[in-house]
N, C-alpha and C. Protein backbone atom coordinates (compact mmCIF):
# COMPACT_ATOMS: atom_id res chain seq x y z
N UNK A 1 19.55 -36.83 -4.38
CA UNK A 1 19.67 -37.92 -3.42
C UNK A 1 19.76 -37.38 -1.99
N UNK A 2 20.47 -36.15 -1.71
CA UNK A 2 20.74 -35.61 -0.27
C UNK A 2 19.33 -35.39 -0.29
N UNK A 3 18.40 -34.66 -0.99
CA UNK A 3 17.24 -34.33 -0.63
C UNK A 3 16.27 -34.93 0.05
N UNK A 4 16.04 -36.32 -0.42
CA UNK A 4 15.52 -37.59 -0.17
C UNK A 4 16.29 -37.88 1.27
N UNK A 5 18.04 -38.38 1.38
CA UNK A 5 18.14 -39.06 2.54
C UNK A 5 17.84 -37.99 3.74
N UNK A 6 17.99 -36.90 3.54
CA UNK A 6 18.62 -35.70 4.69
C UNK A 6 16.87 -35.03 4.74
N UNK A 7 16.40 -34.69 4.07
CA UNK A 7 15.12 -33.59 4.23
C UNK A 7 13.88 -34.37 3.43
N UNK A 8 13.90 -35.49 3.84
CA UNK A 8 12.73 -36.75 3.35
C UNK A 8 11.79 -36.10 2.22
N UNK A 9 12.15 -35.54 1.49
CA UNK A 9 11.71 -35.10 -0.12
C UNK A 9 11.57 -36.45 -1.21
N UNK A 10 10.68 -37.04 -0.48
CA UNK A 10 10.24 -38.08 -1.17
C UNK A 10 9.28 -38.27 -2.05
N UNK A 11 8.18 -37.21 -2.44
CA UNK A 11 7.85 -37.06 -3.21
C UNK A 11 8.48 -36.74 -4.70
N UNK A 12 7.02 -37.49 -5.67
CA UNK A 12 7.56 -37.23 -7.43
C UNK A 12 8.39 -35.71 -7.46
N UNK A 13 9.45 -35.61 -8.09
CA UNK A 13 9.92 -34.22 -8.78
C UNK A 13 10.20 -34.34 -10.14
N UNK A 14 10.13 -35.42 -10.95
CA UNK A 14 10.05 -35.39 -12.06
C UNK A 14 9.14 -36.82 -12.88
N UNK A 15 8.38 -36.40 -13.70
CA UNK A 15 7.25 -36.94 -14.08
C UNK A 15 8.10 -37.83 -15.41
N UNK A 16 8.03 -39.24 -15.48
CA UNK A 16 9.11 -39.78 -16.46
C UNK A 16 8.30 -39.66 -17.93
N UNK A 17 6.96 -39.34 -17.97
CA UNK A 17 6.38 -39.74 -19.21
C UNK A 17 6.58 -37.98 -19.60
N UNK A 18 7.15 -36.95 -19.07
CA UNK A 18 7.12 -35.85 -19.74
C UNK A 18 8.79 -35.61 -20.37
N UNK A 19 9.44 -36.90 -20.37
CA UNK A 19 11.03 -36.68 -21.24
C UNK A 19 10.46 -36.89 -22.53
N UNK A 20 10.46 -35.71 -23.42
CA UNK A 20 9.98 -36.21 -24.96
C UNK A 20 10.86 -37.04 -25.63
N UNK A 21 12.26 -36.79 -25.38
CA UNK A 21 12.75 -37.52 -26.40
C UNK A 21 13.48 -38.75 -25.56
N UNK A 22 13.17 -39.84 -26.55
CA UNK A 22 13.04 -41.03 -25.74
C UNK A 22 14.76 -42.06 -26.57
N UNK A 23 14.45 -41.68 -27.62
CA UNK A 23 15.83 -41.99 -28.68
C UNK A 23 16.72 -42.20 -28.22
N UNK A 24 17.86 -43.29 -27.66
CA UNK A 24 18.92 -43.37 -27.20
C UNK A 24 18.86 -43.25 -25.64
N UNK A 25 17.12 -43.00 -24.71
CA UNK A 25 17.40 -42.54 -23.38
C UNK A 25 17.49 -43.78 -22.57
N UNK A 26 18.14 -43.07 -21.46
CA UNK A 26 18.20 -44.07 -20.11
C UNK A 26 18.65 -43.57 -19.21
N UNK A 27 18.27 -43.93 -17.94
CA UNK A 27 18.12 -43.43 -16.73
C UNK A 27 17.95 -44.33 -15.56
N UNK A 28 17.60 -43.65 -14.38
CA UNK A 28 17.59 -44.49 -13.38
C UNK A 28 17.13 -43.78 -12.12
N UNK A 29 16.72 -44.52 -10.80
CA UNK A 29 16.30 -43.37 -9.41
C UNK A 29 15.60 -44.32 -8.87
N UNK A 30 14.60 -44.22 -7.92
CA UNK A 30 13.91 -44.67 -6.97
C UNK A 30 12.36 -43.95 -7.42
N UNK A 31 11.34 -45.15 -7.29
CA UNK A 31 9.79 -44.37 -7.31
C UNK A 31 9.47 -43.46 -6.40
N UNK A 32 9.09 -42.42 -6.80
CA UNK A 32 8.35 -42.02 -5.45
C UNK A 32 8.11 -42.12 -4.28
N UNK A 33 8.14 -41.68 -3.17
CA UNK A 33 8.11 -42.32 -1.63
C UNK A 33 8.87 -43.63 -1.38
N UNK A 34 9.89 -44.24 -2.36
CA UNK A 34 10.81 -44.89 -1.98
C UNK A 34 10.25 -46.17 -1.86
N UNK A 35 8.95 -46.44 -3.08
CA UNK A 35 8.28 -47.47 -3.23
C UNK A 35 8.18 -48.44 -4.37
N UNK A 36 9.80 -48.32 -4.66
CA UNK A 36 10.42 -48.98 -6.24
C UNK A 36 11.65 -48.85 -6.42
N UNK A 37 12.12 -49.17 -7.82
CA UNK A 37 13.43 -48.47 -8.79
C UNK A 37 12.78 -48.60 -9.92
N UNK A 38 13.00 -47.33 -10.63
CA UNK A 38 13.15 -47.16 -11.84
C UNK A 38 14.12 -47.39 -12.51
N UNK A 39 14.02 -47.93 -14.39
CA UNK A 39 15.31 -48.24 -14.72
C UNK A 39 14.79 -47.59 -16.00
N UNK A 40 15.40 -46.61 -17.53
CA UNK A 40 14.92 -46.82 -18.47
C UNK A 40 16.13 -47.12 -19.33
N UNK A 41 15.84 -48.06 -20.26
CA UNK A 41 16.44 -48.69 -21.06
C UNK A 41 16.52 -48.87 -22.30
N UNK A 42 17.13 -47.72 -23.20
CA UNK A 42 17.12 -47.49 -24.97
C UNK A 42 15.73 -47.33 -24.87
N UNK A 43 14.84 -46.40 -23.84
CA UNK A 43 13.39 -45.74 -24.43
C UNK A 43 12.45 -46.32 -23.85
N UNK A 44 12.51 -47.27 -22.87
CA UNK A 44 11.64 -48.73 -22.53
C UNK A 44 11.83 -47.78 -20.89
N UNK A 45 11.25 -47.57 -20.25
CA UNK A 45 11.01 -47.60 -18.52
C UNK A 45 10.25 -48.79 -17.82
N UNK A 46 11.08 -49.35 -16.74
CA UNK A 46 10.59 -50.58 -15.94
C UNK A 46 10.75 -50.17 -14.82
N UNK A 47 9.94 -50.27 -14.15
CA UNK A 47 9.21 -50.12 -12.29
C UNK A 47 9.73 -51.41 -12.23
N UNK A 48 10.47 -51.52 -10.72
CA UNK A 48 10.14 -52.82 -9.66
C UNK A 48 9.94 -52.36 -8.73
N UNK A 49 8.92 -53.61 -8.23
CA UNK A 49 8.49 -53.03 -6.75
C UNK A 49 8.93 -54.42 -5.73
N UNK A 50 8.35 -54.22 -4.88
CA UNK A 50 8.80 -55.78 -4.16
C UNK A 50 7.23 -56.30 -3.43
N UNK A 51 7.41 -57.66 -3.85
CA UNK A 51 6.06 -58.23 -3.73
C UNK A 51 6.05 -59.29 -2.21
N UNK A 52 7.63 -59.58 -1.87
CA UNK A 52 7.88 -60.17 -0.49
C UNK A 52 9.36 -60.22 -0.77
N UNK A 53 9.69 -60.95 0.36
CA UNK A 53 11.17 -60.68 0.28
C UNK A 53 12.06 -61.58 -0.60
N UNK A 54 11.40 -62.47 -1.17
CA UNK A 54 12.00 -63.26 -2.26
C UNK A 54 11.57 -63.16 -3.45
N UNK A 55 10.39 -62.08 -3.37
CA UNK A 55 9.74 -62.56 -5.00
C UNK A 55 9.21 -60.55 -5.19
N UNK A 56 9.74 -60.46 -6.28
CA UNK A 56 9.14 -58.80 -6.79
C UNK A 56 8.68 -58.72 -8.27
N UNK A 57 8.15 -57.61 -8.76
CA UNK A 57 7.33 -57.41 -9.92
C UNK A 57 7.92 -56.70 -10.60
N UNK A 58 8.28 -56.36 -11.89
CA UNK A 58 8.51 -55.94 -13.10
C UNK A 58 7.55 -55.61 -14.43
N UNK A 59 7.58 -53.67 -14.61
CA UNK A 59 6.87 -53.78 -15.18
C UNK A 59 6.45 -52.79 -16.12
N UNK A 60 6.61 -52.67 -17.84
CA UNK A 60 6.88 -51.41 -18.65
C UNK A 60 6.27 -50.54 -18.48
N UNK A 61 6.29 -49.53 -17.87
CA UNK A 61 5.42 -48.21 -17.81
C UNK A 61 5.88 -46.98 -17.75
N UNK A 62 5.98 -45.91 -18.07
CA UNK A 62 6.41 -45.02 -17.99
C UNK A 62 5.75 -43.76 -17.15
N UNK A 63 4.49 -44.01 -17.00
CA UNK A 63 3.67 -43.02 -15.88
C UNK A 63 4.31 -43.08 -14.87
N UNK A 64 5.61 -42.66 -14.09
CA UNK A 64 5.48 -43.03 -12.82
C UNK A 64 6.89 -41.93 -13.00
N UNK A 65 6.57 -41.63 -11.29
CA UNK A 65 7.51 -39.99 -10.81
C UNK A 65 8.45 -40.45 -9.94
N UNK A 66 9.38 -39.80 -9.85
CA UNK A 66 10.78 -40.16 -8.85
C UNK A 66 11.12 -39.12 -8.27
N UNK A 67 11.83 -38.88 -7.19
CA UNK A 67 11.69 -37.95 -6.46
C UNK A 67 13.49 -37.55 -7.20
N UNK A 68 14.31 -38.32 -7.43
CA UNK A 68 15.72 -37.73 -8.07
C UNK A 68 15.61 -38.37 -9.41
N UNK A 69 15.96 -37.95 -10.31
CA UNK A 69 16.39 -39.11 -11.53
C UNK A 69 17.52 -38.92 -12.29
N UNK A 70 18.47 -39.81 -12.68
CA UNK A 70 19.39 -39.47 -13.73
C UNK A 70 19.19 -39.79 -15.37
N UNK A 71 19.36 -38.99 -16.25
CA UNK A 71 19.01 -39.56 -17.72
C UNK A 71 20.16 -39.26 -18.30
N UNK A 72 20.13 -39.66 -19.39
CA UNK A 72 20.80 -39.10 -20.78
C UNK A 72 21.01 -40.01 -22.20
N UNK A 73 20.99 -38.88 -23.29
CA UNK A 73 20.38 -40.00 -24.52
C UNK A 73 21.64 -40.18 -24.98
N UNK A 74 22.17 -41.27 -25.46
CA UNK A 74 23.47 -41.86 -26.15
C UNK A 74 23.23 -42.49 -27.23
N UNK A 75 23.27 -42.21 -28.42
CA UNK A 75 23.12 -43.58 -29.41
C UNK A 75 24.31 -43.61 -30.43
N UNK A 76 25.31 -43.77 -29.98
CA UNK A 76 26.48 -43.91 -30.59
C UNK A 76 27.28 -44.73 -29.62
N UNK A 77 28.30 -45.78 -29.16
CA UNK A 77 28.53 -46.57 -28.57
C UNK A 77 30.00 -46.66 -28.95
N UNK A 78 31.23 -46.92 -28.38
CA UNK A 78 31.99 -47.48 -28.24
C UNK A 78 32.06 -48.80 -27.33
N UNK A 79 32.14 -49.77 -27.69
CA UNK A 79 31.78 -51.29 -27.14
C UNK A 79 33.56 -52.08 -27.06
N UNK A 80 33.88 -52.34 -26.06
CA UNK A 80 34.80 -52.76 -24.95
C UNK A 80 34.31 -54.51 -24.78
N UNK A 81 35.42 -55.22 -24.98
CA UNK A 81 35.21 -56.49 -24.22
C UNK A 81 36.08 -56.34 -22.78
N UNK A 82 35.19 -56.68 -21.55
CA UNK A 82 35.74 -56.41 -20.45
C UNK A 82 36.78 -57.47 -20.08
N UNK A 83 38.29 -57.67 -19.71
CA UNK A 83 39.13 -58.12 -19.32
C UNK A 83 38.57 -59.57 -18.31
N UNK A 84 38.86 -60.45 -18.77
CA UNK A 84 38.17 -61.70 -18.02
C UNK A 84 39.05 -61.64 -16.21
N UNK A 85 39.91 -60.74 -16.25
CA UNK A 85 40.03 -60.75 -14.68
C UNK A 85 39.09 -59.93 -13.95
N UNK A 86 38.64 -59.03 -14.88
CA UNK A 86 37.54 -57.96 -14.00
C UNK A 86 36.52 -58.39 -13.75
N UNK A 87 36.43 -58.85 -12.34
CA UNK A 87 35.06 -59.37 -11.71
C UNK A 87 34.21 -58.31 -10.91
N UNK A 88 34.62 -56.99 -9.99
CA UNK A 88 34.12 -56.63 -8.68
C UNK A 88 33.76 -54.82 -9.17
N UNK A 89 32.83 -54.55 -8.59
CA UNK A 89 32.30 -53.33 -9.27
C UNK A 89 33.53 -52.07 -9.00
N UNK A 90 34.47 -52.07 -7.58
CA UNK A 90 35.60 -51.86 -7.47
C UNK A 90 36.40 -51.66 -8.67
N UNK A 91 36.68 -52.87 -9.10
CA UNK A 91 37.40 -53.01 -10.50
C UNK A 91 36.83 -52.48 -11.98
N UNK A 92 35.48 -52.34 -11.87
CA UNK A 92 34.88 -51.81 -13.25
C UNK A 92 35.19 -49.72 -12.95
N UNK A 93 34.78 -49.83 -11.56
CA UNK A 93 34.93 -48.03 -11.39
C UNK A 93 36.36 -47.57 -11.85
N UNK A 94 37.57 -48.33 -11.50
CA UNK A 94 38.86 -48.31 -11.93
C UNK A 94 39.10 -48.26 -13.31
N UNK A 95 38.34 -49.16 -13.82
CA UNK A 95 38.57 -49.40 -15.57
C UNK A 95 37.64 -48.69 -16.09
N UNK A 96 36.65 -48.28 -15.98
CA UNK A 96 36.04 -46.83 -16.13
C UNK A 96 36.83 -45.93 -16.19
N UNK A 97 36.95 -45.17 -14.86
CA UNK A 97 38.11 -43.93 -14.67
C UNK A 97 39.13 -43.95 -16.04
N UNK A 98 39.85 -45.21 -16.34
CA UNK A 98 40.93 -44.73 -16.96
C UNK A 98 40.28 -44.64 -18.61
N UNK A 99 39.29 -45.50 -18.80
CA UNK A 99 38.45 -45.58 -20.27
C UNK A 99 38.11 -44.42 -20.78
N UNK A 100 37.87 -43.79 -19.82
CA UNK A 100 37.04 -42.35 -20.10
C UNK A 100 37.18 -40.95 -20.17
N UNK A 101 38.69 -41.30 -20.16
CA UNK A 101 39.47 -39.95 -19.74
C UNK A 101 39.14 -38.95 -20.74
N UNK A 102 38.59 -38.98 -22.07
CA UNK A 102 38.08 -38.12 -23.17
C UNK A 102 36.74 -37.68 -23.48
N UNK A 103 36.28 -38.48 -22.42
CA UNK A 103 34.44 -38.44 -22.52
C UNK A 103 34.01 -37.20 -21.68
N UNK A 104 33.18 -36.41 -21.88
CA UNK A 104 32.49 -35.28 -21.17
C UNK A 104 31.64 -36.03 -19.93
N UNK A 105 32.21 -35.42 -19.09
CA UNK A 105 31.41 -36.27 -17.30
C UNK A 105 30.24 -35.18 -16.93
N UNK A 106 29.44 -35.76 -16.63
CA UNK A 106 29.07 -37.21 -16.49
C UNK A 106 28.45 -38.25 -17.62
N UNK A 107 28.15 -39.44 -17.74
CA UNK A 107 27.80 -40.21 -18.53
C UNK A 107 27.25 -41.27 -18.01
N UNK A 108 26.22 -42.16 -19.27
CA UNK A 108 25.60 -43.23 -18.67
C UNK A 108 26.64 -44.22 -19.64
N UNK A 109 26.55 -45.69 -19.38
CA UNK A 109 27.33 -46.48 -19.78
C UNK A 109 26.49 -48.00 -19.44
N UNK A 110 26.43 -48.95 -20.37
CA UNK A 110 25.75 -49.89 -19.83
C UNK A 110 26.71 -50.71 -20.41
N UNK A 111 26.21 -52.39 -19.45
CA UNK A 111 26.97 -53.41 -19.54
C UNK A 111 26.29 -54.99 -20.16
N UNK A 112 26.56 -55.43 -20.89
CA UNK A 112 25.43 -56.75 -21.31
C UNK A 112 26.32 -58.05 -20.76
N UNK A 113 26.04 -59.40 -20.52
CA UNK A 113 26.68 -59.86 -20.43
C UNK A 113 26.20 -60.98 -19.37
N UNK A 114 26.63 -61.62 -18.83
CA UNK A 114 26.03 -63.14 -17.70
C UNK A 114 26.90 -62.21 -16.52
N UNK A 115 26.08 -62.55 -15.15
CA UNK A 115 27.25 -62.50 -13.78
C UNK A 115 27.07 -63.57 -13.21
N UNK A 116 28.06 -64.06 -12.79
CA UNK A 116 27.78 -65.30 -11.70
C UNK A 116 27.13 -65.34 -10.65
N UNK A 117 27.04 -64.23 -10.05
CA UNK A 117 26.77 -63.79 -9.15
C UNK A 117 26.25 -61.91 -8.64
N UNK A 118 25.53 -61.72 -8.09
CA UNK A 118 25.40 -60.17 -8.25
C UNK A 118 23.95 -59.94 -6.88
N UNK A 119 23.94 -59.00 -6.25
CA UNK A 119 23.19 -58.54 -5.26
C UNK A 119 22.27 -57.08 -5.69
N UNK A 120 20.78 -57.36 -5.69
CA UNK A 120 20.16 -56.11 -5.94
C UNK A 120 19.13 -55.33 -5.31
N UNK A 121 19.24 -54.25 -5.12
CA UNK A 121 17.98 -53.86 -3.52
C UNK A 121 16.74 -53.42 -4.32
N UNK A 122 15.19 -53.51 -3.90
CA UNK A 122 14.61 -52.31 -4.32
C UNK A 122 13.92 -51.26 -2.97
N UNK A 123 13.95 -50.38 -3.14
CA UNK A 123 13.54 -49.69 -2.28
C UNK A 123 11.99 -49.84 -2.05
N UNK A 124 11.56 -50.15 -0.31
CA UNK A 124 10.43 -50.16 -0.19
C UNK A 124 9.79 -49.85 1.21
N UNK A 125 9.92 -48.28 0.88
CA UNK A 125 9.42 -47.70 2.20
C UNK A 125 8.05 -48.11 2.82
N UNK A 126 7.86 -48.21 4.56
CA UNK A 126 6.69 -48.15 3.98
C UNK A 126 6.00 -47.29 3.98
N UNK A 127 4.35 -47.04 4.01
CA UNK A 127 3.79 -45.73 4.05
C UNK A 127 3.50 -44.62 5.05
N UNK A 128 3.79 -43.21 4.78
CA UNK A 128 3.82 -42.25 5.20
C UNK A 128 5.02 -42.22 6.41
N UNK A 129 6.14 -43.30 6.05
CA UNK A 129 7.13 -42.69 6.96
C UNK A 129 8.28 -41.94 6.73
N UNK A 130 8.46 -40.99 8.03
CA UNK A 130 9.34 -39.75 7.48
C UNK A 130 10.27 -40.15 7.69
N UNK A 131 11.54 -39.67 6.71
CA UNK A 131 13.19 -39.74 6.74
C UNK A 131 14.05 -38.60 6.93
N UNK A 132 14.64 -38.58 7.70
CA UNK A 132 15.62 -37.30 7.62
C UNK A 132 17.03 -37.89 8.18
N UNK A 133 17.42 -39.18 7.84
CA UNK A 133 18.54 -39.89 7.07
C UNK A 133 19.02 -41.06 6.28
N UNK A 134 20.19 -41.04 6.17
CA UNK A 134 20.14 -42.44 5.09
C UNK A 134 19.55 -43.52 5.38
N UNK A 135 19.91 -44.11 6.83
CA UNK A 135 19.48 -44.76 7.53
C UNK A 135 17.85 -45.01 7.90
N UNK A 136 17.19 -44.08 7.69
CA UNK A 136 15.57 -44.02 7.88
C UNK A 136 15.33 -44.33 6.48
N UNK A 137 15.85 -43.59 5.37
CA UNK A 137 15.31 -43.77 3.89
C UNK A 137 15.93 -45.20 3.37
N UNK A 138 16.21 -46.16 4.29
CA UNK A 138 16.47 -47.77 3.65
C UNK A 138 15.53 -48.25 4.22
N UNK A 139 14.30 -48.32 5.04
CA UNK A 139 13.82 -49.18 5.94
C UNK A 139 12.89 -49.64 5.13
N UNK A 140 12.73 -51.14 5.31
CA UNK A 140 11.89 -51.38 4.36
C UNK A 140 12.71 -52.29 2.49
N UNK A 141 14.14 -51.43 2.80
CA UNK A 141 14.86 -51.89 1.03
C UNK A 141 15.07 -53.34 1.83
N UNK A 142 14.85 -53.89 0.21
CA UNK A 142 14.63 -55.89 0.12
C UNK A 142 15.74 -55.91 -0.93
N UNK A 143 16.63 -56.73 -0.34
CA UNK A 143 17.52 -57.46 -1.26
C UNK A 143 17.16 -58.66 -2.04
N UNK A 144 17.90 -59.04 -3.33
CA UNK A 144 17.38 -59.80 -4.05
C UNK A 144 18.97 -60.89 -4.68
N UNK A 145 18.99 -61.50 -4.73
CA UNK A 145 19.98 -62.09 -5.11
C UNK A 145 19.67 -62.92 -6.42
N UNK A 146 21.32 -62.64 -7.58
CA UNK A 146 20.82 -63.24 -8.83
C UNK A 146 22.52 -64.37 -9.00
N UNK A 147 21.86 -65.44 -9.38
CA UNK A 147 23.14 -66.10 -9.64
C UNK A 147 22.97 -66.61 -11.07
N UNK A 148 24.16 -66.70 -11.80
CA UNK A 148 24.13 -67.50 -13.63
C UNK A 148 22.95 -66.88 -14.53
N UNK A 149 23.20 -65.64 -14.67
CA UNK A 149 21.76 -65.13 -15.08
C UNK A 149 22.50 -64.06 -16.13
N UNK A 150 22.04 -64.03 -17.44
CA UNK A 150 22.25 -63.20 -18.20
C UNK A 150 21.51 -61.66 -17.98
N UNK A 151 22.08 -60.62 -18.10
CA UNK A 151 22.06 -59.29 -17.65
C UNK A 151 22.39 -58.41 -18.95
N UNK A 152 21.35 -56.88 -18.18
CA UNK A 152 22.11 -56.08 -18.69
C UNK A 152 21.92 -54.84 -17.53
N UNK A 153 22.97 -54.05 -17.55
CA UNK A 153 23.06 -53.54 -16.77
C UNK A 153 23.20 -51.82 -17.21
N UNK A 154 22.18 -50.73 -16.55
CA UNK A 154 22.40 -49.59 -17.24
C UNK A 154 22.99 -48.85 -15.75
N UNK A 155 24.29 -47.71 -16.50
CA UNK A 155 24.94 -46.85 -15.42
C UNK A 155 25.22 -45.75 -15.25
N UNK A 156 25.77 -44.74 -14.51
CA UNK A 156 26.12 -43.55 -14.70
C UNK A 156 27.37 -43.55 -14.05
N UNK A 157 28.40 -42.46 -14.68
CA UNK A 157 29.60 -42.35 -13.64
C UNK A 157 29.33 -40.57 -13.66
N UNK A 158 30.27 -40.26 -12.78
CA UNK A 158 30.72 -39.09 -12.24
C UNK A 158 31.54 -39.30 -10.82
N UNK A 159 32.34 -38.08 -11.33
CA UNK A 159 33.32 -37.96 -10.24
C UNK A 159 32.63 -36.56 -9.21
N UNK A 160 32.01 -35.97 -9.44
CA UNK A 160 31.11 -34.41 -8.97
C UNK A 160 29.88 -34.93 -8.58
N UNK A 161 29.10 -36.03 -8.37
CA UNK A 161 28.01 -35.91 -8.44
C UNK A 161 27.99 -37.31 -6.74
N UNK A 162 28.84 -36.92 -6.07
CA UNK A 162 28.59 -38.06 -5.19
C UNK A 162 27.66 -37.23 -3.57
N UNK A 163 26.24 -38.80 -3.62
CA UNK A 163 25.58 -37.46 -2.54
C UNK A 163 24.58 -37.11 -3.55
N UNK A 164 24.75 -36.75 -4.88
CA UNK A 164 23.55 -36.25 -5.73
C UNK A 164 23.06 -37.69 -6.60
N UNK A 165 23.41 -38.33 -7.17
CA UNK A 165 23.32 -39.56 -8.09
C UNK A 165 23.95 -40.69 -8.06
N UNK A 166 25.19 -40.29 -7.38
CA UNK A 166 25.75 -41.62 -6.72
C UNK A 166 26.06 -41.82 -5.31
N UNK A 167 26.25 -43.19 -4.46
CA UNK A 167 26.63 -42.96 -3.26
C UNK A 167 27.62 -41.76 -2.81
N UNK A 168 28.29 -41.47 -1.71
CA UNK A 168 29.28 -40.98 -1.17
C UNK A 168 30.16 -41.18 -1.21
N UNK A 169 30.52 -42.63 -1.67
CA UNK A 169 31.86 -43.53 -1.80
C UNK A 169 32.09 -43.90 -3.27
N UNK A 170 31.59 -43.57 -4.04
CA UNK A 170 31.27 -44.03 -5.23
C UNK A 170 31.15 -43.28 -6.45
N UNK A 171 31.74 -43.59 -7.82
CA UNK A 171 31.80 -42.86 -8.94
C UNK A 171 30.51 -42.88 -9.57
N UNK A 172 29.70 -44.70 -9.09
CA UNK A 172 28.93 -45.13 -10.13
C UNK A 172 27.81 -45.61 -9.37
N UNK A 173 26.49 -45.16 -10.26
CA UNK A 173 25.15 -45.36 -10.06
C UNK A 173 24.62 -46.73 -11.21
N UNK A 174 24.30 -47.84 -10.70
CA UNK A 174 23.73 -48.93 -11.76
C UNK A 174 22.72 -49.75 -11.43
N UNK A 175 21.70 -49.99 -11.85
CA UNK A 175 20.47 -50.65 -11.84
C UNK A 175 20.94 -52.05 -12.80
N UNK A 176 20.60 -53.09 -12.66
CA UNK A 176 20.26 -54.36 -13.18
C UNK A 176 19.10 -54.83 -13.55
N UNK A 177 19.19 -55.30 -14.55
CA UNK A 177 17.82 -55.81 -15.28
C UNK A 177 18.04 -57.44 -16.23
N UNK A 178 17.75 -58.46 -15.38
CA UNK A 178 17.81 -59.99 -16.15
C UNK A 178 17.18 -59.94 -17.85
N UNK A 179 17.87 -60.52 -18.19
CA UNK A 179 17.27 -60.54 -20.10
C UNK A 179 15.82 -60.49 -20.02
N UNK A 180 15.02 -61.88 -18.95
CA UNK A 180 14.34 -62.00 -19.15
C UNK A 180 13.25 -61.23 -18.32
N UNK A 181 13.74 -59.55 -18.35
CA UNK A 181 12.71 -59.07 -17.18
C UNK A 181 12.11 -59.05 -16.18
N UNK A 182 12.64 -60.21 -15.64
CA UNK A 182 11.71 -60.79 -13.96
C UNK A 182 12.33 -59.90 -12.86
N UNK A 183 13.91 -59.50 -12.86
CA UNK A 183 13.88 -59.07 -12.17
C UNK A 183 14.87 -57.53 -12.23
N UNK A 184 14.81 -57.01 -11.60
CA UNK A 184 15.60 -55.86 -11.66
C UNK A 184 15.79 -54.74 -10.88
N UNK A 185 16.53 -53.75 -10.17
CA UNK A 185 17.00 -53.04 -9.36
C UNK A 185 18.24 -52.33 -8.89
N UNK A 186 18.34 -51.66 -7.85
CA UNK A 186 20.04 -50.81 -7.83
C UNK A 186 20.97 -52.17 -7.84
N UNK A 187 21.78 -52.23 -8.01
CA UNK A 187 23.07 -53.10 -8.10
C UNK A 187 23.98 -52.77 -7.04
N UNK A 188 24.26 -53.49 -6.05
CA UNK A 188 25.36 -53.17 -4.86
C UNK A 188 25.91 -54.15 -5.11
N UNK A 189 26.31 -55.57 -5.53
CA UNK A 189 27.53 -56.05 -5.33
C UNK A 189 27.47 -56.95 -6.69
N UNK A 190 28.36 -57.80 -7.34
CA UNK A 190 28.59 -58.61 -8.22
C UNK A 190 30.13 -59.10 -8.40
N UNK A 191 29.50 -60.55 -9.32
CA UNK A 191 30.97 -61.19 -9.74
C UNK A 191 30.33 -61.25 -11.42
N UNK A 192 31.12 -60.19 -11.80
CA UNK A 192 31.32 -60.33 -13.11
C UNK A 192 31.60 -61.53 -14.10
N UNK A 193 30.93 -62.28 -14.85
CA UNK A 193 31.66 -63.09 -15.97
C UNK A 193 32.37 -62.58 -17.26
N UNK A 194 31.88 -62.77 -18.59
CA UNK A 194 31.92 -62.71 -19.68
C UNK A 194 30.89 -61.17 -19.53
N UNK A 195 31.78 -60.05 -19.85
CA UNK A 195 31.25 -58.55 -19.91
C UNK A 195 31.01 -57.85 -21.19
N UNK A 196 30.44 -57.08 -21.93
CA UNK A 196 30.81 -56.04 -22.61
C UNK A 196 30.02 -54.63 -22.50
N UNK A 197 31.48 -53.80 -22.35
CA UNK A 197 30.85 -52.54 -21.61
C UNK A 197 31.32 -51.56 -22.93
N UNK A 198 29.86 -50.75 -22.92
CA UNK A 198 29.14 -49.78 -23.84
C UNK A 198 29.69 -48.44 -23.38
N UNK A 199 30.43 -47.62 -23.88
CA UNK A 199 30.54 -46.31 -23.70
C UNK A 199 30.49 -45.41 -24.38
N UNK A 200 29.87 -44.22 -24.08
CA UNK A 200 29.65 -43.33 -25.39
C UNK A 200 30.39 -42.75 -25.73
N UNK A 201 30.56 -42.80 -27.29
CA UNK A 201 31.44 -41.85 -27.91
C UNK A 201 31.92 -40.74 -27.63
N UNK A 202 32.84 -40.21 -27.77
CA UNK A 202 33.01 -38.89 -27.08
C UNK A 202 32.48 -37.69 -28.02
């Protein structure tokens, strides 16, 4: 991620259709030149791109390069009903931290469930412009707003990896994806409903 905001290394560095093993994977990052999000989901990879500022595309493919990416395969689950006071991603990083105290860090972790509410960007540079900060490498990101919408949501935590996979401020990296595929992208804000959060076995 420093690479991208700080020394505009926006080009592919990893090619998603060359992860052989697909069993249990999922992941997440930005397309190439900062002209998407990638999400992959139990083996499935979905591109969004943005088609205007209210309306974007979704779409299964796996040919497509990211300039950072995070993966890892899980297929064993410990499954959590999330506390009906926990609404704010604040509050999930908290109840994370303490969930996980036995799990090998870093990890991905996903969430199924309705939000009432929730905010999602995709990145959409436009072409051939150079970045050499955070601030240059957003120009162009389109927010998307989802309200009463069933979700699932794939994540990563780490406490070491902030600056590389997650913000600066932040434990946790998460993309959103509606049941019904229309829409999907990084996740910056939400009101949690009815949750259940997936963590891997240790």
């Amino acid at each position: 991620m420093k690479d991208v905001m700080w020394k505009g290394e926006l080009f592919g560095k990893i090619n998603l259709d060359t992860i052989s093993n697909t069993k249990g994977l999922y992941g997440l990052g930005p397309k190439s030149y900062l002209s998407g999000e990638i999400l992959i989901n139990n083996g499935k990879t979905y591109i969004s791109k943005v088609l205007s500022d209210s309306t974007m595309i979704v779409e299964e493919n796996n040919n497509v390069e990211a300039p950072f990416f995070v993966y890892s395969n899980v297929t064993e689950w410990n499954i959590k009903r999330l506390p009906d006071s926990l609404k704010s991603i604040a509050q999930l990083e908290k109840y994370i931290t303490e969930a996980s105290e036995k799990i090998k860090k870093p990890f991905a972790f996903k969430l199924y469930g309705d939000v009432s509410k929730a905010t999602i960007h995709i990145q959409n540079l436009p072409e051939n412009t150079k970045v050499s900060s955070p601030k240059e490498a957003h120009q162009g990101q389109t927010n998307y707003n989802i309200e009463n919408k069933d979700v699932e949501i794939i994540g990563f935590f780490s406490k070491d990896h902030q600056g590389i996979f997650t913000h600066h401020d932040s434990f946790l990296h998460m993309h959103l994806i509606t049941r019904d595929l229309k829409k999907m992208g990084h996740l910056d804000d939400v009101i949690f409903n009815e949750m259940t959060l997936f963590l891997p076995k240790p």
